[in-house]
Protein backbone atom coordinates (compact mmCIF):
# COMPACT_ATOMS: atom_id res chain seq x y z
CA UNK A 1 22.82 23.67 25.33
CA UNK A 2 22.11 26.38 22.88
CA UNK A 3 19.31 28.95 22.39
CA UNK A 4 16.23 28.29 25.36
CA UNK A 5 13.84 25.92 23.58
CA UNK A 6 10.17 26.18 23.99
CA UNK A 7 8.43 22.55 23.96
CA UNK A 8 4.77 23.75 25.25
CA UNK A 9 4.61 26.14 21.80
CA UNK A 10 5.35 22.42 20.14
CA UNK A 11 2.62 20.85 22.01
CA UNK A 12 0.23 23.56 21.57
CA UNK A 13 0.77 23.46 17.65
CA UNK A 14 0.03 19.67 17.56
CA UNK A 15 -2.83 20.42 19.78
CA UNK A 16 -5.22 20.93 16.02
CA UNK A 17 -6.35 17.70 14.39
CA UNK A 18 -5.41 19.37 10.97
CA UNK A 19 -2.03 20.63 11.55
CA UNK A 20 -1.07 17.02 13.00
CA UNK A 21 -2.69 15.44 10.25
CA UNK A 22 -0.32 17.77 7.99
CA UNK A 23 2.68 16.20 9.83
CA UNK A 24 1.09 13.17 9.08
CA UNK A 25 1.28 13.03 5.34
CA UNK A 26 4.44 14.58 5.23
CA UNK A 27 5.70 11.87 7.51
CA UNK A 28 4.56 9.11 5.17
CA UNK A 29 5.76 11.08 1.99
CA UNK A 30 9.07 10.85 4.13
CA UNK A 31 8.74 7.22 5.22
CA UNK A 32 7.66 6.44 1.16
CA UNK A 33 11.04 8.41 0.04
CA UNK A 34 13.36 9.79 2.44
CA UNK A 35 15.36 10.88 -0.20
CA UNK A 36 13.05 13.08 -2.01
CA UNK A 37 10.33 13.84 1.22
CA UNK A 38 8.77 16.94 -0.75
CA UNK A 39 4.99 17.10 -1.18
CA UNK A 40 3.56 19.89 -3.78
CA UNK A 41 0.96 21.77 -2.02
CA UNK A 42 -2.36 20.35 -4.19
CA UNK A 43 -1.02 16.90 -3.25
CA UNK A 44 -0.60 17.35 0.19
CA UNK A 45 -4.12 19.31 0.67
CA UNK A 46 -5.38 16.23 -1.35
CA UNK A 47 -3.63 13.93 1.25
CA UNK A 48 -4.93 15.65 4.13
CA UNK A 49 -8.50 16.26 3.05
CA UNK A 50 -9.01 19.88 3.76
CA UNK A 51 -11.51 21.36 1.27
CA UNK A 52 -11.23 25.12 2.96
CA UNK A 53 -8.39 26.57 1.34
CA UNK A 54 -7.91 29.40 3.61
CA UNK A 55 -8.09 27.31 6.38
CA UNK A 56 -5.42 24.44 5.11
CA UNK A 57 -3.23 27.42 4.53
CA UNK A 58 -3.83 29.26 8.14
CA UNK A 59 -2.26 25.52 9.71
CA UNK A 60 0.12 24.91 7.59
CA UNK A 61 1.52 28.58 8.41
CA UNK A 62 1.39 27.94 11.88
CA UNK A 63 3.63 24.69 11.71
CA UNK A 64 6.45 26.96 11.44
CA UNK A 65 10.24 24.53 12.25
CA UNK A 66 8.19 21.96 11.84
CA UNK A 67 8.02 21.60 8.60
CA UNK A 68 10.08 23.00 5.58
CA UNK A 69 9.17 24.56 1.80
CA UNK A 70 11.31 23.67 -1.00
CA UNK A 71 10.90 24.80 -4.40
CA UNK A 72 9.18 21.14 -5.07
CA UNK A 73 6.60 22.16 -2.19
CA UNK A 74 6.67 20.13 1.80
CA UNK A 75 8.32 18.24 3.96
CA UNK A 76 8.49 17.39 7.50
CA UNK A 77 11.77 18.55 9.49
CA UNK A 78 13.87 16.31 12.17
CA UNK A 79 11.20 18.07 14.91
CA UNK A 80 8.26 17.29 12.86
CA UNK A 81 9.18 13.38 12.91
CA UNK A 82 9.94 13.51 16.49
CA UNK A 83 6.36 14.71 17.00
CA UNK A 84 5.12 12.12 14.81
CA UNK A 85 6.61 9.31 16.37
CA UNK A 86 6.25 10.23 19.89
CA UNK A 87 2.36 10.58 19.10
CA UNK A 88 2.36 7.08 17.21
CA UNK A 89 4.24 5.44 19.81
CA UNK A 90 1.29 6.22 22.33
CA UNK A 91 3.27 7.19 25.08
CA UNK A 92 1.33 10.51 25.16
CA UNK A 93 -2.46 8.31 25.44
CA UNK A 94 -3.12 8.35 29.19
CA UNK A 95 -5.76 6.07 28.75
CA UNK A 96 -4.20 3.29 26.93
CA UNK A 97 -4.47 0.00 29.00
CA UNK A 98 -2.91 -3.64 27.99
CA UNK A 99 -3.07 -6.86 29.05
CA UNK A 100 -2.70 -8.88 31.15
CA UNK A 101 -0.11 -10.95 29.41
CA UNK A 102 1.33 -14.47 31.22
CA UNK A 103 4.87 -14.29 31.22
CA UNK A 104 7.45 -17.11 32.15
CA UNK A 105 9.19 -16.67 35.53
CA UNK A 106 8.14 -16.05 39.14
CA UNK A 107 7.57 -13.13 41.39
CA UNK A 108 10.87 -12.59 43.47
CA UNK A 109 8.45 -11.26 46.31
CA UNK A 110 6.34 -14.62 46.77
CA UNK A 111 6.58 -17.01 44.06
CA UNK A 112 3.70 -16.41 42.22
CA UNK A 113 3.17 -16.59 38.76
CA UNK A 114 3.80 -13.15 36.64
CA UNK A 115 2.04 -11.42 33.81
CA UNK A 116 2.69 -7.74 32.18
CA UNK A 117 0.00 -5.00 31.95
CA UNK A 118 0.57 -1.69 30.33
CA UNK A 119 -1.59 1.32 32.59
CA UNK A 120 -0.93 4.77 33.30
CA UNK A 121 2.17 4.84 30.50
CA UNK A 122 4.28 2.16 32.50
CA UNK A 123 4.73 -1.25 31.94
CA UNK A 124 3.90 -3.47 35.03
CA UNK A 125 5.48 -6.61 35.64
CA UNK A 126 3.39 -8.45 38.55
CA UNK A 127 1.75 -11.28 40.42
CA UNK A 128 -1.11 -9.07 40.96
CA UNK A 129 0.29 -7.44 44.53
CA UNK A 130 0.96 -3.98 43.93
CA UNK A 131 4.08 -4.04 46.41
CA UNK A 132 5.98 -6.80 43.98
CA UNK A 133 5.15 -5.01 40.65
CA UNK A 134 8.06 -3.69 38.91
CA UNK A 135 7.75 -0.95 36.70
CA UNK A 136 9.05 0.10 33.56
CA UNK A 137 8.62 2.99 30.90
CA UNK A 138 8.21 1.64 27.46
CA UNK A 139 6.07 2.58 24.17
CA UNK A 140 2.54 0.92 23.92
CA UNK A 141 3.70 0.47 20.38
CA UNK A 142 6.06 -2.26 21.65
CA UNK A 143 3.55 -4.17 22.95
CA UNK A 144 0.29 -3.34 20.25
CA UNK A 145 -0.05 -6.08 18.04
CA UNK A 146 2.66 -8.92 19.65
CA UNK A 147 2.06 -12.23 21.46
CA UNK A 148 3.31 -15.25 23.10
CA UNK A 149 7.25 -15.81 22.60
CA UNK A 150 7.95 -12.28 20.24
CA UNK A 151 6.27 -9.95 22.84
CA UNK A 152 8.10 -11.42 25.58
CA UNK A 153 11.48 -11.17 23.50
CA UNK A 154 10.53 -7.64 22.54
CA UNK A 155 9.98 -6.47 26.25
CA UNK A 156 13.34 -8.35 27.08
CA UNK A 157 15.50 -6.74 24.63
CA UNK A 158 13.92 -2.85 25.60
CA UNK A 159 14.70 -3.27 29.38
CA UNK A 160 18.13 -4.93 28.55
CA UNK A 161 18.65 -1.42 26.44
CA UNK A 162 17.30 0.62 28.87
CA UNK A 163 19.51 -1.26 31.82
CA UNK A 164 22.51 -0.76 29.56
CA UNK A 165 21.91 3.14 29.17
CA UNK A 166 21.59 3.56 32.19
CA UNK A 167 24.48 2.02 33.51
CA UNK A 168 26.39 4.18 31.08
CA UNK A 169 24.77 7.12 32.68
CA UNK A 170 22.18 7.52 29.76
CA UNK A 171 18.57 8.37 30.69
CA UNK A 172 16.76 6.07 28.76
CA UNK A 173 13.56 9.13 28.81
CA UNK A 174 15.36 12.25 27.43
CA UNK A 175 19.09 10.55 26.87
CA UNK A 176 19.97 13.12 29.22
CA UNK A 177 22.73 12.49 32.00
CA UNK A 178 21.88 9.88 34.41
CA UNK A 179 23.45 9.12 37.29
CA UNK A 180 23.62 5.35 37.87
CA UNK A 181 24.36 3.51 41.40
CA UNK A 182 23.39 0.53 43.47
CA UNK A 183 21.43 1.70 46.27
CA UNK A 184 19.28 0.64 49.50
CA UNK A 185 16.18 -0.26 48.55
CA UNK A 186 13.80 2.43 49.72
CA UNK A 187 10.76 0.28 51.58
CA UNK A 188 12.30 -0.11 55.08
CA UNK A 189 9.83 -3.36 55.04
CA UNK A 190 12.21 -4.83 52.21
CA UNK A 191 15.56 -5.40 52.84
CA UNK A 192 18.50 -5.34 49.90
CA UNK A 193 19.81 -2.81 47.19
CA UNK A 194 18.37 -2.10 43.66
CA UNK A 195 20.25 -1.15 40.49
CA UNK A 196 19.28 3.15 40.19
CA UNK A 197 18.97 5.66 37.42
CA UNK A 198 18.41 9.48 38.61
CA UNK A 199 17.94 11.81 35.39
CA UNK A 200 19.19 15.25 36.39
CA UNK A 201 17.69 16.37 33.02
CA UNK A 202 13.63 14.99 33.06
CA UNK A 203 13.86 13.81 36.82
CA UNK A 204 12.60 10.00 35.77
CA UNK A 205 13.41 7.29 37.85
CA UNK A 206 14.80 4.11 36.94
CA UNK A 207 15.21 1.16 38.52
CA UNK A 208 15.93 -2.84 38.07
CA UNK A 209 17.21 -5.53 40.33
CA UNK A 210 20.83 -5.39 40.64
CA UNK A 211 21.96 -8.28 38.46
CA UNK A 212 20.53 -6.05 35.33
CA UNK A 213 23.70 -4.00 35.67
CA UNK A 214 25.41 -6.82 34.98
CA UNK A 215 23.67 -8.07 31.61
CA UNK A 216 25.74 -6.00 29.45
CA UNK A 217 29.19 -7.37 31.14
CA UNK A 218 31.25 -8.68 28.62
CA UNK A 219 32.36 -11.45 30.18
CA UNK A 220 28.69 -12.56 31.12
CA UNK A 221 27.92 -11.88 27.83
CA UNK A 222 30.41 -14.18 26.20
CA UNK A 223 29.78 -16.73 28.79
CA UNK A 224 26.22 -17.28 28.20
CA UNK A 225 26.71 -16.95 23.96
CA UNK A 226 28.89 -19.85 24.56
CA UNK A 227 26.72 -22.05 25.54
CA UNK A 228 23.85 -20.50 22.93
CA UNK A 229 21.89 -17.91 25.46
CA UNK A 230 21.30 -14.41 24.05
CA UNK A 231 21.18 -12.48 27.10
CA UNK A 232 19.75 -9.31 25.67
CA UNK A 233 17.04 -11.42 24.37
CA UNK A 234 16.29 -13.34 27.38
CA UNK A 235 14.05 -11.41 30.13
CA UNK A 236 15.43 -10.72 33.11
CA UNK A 237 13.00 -11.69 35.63
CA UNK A 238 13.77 -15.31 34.85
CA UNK A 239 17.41 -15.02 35.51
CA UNK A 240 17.73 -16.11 39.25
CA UNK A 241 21.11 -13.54 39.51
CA UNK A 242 18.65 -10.74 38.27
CA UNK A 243 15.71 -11.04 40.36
CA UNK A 244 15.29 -8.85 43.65
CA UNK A 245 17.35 -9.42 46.26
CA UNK A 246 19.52 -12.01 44.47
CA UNK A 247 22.42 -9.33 45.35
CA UNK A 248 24.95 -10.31 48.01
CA UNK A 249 26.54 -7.50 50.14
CA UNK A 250 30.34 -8.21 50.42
CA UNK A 251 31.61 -4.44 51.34
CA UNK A 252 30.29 -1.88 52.95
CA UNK A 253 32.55 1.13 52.78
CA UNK A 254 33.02 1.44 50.07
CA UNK A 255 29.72 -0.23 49.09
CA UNK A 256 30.39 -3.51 47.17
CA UNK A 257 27.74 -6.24 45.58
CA UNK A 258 27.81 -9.56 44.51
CA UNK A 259 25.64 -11.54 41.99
CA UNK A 260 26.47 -15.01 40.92
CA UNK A 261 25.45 -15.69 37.77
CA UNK A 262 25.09 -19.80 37.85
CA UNK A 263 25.67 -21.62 34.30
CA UNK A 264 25.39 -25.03 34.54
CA UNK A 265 29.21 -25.80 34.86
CA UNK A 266 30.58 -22.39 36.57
CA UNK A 267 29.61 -19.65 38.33
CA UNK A 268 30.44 -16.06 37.32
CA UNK A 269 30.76 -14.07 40.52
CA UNK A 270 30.14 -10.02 39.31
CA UNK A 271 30.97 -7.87 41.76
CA UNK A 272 29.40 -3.64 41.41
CA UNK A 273 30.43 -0.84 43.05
CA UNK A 274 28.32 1.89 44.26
CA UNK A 275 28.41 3.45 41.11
CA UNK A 276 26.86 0.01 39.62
CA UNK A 277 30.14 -0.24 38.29
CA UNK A 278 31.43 -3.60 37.26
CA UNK A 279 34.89 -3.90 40.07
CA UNK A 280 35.72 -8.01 39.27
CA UNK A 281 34.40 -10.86 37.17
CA UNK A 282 35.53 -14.15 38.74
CA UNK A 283 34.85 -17.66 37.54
CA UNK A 284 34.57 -19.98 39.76
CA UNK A 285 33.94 -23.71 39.15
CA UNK A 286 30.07 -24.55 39.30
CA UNK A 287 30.39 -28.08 41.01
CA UNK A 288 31.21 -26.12 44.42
């Protein structure tokens, strides 16, 4: 990394309802043409509404890398977006609730039927017992404004992303380094191993069923296209390899897994490491 960066001054200059309002307009000057972003100063006062022009000029001052002045007047920078968008995604709105949702699938606890709720900036995926809900870190964005078939192909393709960074050691948070692995699941009540993310950078947690290390496997991949099933698109939790505790243990030193994912004539028999590593793809003939 280079020079110490210094995120709370970022936060505390977004902190004003005028200066983000600046970033604003200069984001949808960008969005309307990226390749000429600049906003002369009259315009973007006009855009904003600030009457006080001592004022408008004290916060635009204060937005500093933020935003840049070109001889044809503002624009926002690469840091300036990022603030933008992480403020419209509404990760950073504590009290933003959704749903509940009905999803397809069952619970891999109990049975019961499942539905996905959005509450305290995570993503829950439950029957309604809080010791079966699995949860995930998305946008509300994703969710805002989707129903029925889209918002449940939407939520399947982010987790398939997020499964695939992170079994390429990419924390799907910061994109930091992650360190992936299959590991004992940590409720001594609950016996099997989950599919693990540890982000040395942020310190988020991940974690999925095993079998979601395995989505991005070619082989599984190609397997399911032939016969017309998008995996990335399809949600996990209705995948009987991916559910919790669908894992068999067939090593223990070193630690090796096995999850049989069942196509109607063959079974492909993925077996992960302790790394969540893919070790051996084997097809085997479905009828057995």
């Amino acid at each position: 990394m280079g020079a110490e960066s210094s995120p709370t001054e970022t936060f505390e200059l977004v902190s004003n309802d005028t200066r983000l309002a600046i970033l604003r307009a200069l984001a949808e000057a960008f969005r309307e043409s990226p390749i000429e972003p600049f906003v002369a100063y009259s315009d973007l006062r006009d855009r904003v509404g600030v009457r006080d022009k001592g004022n408008f000029n004290y916060h635009l001052d204060r937005l500093e890398d933020l935003v840049t002045e070109g001889s044809e007047g503002y624009a926002v920078t690469s840091v300036g977006l990022a603030v933008v968008s992480a403020v419209a995604s509404g990760r950073l709105d504590p009290g933003w609730t959704w749903g509940p949702r009905e999803v397809p699938g069952a619970c891999s606890f109990c049975g019961d039927a499942l539905v996905l709720r959005y509450e305290n900036g995570h993503l829950l995926l439950t029957c309604g017992v809080d010791d079966h809900a699995l949860l995930f870190p998305v946008s509300p964005s994703l969710l805002d404004g989707h129903e029925g078939d889209a918002l449940v192909e939407r939520v399947a393709v982010a987790l398939s992303q997020q499964a695939e960074r992170i079994r390429r050691g990419i924390c799907p948070e910061c994109e930091g380094d992650l360190t992936p692995g299959v590991v004992p699941e940590p409720k001594p009540e609950q016996d099997g191993h989950f599919f693990h993310g540890d982000c040395r950078r942020c310190g988020f947690q991940h974690g999925f069923p095993v079998g979601a290390a395995a989505l991005s496997q070619p082989a599984v991949l190609a397997a399911f296209d032939a016969r017309d099933v998008d995996l990335r698109a399809t949600p996990f939790w209705t995948l009987a390899w991916c559910r919790v505790g669908a894992e068999t243990v067939v090593g223990e030193d070193p630690l090796r897994v096995r999850v049989d994912a069942r196509l109607p004539d063959e079974t492909l028999a993925v077996t992960l490491d302790g790394d969540a590593a893919v070790v051996s793809t084997e097809r085997r003939d479905g009828r057995k």
